[in-house]
N, C-alpha and C. Protein backbone atom coordinates (compact mmCIF):
# COMPACT_ATOMS: atom_id res chain seq x y z
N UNK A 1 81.94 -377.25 29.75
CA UNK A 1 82.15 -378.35 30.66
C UNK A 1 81.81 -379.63 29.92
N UNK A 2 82.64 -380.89 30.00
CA UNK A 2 82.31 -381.82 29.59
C UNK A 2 81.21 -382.54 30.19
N UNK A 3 80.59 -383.27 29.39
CA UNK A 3 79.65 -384.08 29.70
C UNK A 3 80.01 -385.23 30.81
N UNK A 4 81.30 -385.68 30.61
CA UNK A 4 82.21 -386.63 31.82
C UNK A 4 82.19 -386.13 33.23
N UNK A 5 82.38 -384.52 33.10
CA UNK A 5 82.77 -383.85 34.11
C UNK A 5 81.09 -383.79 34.80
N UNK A 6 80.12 -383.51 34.27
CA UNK A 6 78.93 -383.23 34.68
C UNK A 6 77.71 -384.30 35.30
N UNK A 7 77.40 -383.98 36.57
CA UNK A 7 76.61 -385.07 37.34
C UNK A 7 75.86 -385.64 36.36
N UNK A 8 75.97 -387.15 36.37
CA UNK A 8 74.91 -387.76 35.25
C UNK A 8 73.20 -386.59 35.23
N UNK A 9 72.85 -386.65 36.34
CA UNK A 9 71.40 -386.08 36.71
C UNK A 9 71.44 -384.92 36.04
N UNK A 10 72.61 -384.16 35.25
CA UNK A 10 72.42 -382.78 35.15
C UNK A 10 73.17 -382.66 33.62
N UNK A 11 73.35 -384.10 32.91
CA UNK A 11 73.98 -384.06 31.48
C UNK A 11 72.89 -383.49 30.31
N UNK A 12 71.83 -383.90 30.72
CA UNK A 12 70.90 -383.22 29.47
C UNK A 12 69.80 -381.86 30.05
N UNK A 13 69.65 -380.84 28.99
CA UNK A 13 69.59 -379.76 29.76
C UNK A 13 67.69 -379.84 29.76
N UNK A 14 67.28 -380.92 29.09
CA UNK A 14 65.61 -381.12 29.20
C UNK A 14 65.53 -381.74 30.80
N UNK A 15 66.92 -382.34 31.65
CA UNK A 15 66.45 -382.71 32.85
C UNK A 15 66.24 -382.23 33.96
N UNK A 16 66.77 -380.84 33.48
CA UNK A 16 67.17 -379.82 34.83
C UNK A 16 65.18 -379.35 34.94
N UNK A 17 65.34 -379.26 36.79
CA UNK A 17 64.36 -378.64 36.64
C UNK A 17 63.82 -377.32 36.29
N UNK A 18 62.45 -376.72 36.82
CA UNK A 18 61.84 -376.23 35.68
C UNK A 18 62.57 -374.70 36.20
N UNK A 19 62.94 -373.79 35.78
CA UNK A 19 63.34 -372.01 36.63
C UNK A 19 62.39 -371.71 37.31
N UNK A 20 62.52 -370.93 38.24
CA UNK A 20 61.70 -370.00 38.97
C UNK A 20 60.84 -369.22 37.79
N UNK A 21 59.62 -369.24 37.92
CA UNK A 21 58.48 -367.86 37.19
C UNK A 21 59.79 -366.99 37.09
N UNK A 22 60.03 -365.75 37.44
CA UNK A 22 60.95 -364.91 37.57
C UNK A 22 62.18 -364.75 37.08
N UNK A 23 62.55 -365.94 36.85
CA UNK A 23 63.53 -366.29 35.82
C UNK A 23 63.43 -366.12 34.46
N UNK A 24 62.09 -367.25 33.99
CA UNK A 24 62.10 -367.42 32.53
C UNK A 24 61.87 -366.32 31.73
N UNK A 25 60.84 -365.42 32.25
CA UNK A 25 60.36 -364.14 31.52
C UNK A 25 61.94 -362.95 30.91
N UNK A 26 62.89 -363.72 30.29
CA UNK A 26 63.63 -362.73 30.40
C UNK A 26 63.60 -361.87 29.15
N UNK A 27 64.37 -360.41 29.42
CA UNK A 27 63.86 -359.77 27.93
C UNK A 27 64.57 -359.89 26.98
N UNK A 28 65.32 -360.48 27.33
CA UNK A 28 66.55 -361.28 25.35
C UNK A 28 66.47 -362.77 26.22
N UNK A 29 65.23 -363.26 25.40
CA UNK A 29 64.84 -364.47 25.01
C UNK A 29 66.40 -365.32 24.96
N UNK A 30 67.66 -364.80 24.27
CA UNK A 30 68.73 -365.73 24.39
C UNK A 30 69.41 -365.75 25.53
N UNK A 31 68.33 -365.17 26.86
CA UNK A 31 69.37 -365.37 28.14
C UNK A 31 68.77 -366.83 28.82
N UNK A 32 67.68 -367.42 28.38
CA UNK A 32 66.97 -368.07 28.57
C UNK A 32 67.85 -369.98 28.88
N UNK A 33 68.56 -370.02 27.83
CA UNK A 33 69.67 -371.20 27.89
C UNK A 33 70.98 -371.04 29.00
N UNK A 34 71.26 -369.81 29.00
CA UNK A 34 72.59 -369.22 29.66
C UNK A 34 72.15 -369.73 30.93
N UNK A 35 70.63 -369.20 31.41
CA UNK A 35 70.41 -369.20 32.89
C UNK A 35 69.86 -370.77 33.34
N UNK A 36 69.79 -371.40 32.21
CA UNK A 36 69.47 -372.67 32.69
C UNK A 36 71.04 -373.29 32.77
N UNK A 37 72.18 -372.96 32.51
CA UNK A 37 72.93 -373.71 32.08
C UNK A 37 73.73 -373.41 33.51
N UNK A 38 73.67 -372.07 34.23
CA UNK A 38 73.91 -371.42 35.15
C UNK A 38 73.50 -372.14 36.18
N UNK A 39 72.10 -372.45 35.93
CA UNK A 39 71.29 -373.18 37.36
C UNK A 39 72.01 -374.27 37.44
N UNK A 40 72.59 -374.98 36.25
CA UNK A 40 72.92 -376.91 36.49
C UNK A 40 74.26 -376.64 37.18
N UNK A 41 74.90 -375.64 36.84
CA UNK A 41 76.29 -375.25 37.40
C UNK A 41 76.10 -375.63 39.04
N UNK A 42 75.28 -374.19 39.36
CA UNK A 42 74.81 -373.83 40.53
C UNK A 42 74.20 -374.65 41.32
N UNK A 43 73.04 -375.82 40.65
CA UNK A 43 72.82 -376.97 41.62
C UNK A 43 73.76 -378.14 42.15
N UNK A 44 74.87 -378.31 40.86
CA UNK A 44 75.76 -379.63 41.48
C UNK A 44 76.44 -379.20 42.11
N UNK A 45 77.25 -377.70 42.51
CA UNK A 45 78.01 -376.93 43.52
C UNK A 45 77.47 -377.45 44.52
N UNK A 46 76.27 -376.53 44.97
CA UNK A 46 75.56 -377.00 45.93
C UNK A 46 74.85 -378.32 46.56
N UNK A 47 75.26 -379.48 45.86
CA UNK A 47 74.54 -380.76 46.17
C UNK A 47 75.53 -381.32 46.41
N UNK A 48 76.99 -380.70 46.51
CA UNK A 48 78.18 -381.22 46.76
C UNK A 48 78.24 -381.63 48.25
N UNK A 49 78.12 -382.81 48.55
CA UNK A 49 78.23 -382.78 50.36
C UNK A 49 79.83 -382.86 51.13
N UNK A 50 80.39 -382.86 49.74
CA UNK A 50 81.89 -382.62 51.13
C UNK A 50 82.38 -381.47 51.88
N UNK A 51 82.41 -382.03 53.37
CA UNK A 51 82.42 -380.45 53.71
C UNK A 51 83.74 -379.58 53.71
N UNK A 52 84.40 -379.85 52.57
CA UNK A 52 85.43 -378.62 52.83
C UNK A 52 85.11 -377.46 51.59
N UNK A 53 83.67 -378.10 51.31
CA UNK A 53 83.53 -376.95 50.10
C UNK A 53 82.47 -376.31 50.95
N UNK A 54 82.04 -376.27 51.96
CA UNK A 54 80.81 -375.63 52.88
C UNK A 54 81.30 -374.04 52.51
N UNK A 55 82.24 -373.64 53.06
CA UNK A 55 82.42 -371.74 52.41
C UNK A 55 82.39 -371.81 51.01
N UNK A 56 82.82 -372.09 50.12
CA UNK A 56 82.44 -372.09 48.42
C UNK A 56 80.26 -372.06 48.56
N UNK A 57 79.98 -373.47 49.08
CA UNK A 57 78.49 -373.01 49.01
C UNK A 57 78.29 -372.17 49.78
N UNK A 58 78.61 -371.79 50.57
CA UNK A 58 78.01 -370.50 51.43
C UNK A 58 78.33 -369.12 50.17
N UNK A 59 79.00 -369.05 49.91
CA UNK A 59 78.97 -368.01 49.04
C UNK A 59 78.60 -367.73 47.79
N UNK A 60 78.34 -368.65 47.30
CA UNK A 60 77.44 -369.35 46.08
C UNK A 60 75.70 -368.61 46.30
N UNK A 61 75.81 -369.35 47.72
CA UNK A 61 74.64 -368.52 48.30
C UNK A 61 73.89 -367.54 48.25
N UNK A 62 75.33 -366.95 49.01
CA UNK A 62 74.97 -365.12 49.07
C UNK A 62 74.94 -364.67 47.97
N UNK A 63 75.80 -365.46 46.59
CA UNK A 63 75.41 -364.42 45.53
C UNK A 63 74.11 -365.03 44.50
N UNK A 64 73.64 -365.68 45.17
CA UNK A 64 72.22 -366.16 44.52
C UNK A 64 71.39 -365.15 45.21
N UNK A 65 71.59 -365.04 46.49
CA UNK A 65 70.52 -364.40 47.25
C UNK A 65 70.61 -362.54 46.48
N UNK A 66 71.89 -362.55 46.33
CA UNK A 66 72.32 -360.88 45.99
C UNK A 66 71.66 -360.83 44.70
N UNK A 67 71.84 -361.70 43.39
CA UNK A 67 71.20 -361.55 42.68
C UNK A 67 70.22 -362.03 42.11
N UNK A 68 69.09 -362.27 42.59
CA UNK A 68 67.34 -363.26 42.57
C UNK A 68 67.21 -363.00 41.39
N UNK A 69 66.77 -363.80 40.86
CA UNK A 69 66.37 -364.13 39.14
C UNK A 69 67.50 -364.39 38.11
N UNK A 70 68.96 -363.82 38.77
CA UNK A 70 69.94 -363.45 37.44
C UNK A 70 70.72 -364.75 38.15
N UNK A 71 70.83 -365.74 38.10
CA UNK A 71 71.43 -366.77 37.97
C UNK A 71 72.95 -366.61 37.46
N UNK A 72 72.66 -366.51 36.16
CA UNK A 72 74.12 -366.58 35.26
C UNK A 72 74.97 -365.31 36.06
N UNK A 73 74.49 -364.21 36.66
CA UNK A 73 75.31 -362.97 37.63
C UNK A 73 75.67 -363.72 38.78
N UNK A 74 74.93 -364.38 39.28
CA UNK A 74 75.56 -364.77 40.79
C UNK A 74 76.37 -366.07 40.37
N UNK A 75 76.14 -366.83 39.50
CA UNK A 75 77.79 -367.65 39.16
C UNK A 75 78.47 -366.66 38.53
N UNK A 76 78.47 -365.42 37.60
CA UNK A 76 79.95 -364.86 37.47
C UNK A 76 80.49 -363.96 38.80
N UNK A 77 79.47 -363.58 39.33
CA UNK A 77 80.08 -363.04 41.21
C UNK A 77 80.79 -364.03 41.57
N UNK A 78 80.54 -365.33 41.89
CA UNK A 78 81.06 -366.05 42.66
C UNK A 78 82.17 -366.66 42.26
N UNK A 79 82.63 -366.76 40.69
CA UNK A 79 83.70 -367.57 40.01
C UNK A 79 84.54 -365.96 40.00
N UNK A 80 84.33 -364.76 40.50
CA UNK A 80 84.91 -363.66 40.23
C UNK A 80 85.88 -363.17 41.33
N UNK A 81 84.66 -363.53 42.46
CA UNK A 81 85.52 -363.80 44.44
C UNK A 81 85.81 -364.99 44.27
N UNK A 82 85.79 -365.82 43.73
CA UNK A 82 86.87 -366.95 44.25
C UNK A 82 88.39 -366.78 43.42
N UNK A 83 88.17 -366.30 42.19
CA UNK A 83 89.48 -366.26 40.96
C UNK A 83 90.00 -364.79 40.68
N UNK A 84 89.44 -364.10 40.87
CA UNK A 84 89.68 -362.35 40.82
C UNK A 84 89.50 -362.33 39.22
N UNK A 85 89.18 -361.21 39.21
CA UNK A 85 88.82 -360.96 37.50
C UNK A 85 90.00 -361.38 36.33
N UNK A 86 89.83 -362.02 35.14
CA UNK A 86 90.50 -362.06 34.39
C UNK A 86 91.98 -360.98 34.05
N UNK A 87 92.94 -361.67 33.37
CA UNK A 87 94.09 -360.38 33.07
C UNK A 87 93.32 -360.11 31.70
N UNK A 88 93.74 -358.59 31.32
CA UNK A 88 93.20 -358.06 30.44
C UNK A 88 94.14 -358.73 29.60
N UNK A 89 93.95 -359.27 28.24
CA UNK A 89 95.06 -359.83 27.82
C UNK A 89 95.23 -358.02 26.74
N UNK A 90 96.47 -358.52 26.09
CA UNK A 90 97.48 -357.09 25.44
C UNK A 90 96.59 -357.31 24.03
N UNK A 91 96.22 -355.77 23.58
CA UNK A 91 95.22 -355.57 22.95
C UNK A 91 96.41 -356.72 20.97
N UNK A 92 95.84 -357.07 20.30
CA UNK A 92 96.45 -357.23 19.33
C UNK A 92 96.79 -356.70 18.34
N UNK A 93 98.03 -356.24 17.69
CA UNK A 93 98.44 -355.17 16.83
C UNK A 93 97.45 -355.23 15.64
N UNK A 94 97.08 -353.99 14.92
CA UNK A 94 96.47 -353.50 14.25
C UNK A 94 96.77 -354.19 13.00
């Protein structure tokens, strides 16, 4: 995501606030950026006040609530029900 595209409040990733305890402890140390990067996603969704995105946050929601601590899972749930899974693209000749 571009930096243009991204709420000023949420362009540098030292501004986001701090994770949940439960979060940070993760056991590959390199999920540690992913899930912060997940949260900035996940907060400007949600701080969105127009209401024709009210069902998008509602379901944003549920898959925060479905998956507590895994951040970066409940934005790929939710970008997964809104877009349906990727096409497999055709494997490339040998």
């Amino acid at each position: 995501m571009s930096q243009e595209l991204m709420p000023v409040e949420l362009r540098y990733l030292s501004d986001l606030p701090a994770l949940p305890a439960k979060v940070c402890p993760a056991q590959d140390p390199d999920l540690v950026p992913l899930r912060r990067q997940a949260m900035g996603i996940t907060w400007s969704i949600l701080e969105d006040p127009a209401p024709d995105g009210a069902c998008i946050r509602t379901r944003l929601r549920e898959c925060l609530a479905e998956n507590a601590g895994r951040p970066e899972k409940a934005l790929l749930d939710h970008l997964l029900a809104l877009h349906g899974p990727p096409d497999d693209p055709e494997p490339e000749p040998a």
